[in-house]
Protein backbone atom coordinates (compact mmCIF):
# COMPACT_ATOMS: atom_id res chain seq x y z
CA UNK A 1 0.00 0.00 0.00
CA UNK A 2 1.31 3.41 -0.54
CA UNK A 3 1.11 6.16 1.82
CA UNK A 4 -0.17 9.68 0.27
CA UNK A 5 2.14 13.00 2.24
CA UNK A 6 -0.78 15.15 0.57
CA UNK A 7 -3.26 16.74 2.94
CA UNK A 8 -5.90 19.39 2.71
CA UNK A 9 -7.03 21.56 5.28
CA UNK A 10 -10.81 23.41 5.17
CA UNK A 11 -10.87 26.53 7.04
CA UNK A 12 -7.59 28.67 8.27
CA UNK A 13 -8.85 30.30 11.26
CA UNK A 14 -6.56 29.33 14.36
CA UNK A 15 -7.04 25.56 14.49
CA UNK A 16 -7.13 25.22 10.60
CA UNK A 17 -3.42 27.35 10.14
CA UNK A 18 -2.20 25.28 13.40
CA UNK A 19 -3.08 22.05 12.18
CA UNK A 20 -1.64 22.83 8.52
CA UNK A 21 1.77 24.49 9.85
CA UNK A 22 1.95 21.04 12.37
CA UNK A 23 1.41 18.41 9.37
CA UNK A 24 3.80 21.08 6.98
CA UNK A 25 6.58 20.63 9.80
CA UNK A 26 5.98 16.83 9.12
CA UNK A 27 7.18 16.69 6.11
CA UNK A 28 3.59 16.40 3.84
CA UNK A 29 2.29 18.48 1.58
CA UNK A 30 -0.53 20.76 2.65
CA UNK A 31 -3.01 22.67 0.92
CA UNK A 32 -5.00 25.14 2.93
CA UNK A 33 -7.96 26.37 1.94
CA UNK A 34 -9.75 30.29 2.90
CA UNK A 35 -12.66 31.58 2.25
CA UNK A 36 -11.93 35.40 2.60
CA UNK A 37 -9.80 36.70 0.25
CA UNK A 38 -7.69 39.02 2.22
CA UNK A 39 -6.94 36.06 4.78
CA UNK A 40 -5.63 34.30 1.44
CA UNK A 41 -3.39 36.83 0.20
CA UNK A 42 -1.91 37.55 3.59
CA UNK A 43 -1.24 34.02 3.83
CA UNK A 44 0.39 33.63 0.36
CA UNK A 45 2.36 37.06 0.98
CA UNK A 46 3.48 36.17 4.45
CA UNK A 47 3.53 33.08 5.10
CA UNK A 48 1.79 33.64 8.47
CA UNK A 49 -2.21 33.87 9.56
CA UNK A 50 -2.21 37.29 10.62
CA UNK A 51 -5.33 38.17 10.48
């Protein structure tokens, strides 16, 4: 059987970014999803959940 490192994450209020940034640190691939804009582009300009 092979193992998928893929993972996506629904939401990245405080749990959401924690759990993606824990399972990044891991070593698998995460894809986090936002639904307000501005929380995206912070995100992608960052690299942190500031807002």
């Amino acid at each position: 059987m092979q193992i998928v490192n893929r993972i996506g994450v629904i939401g990245a209020g405080a749990w959401g970014t924690a759990l993606a940034k824990h399972m990044a640190e891991k070593g698998l691939h995460v894809r986090l999803w936002a639904y307000e804009r501005d929380v995206v582009d912070s995100i992608n300009q960052t690299h942190e959940n500031r807002v």
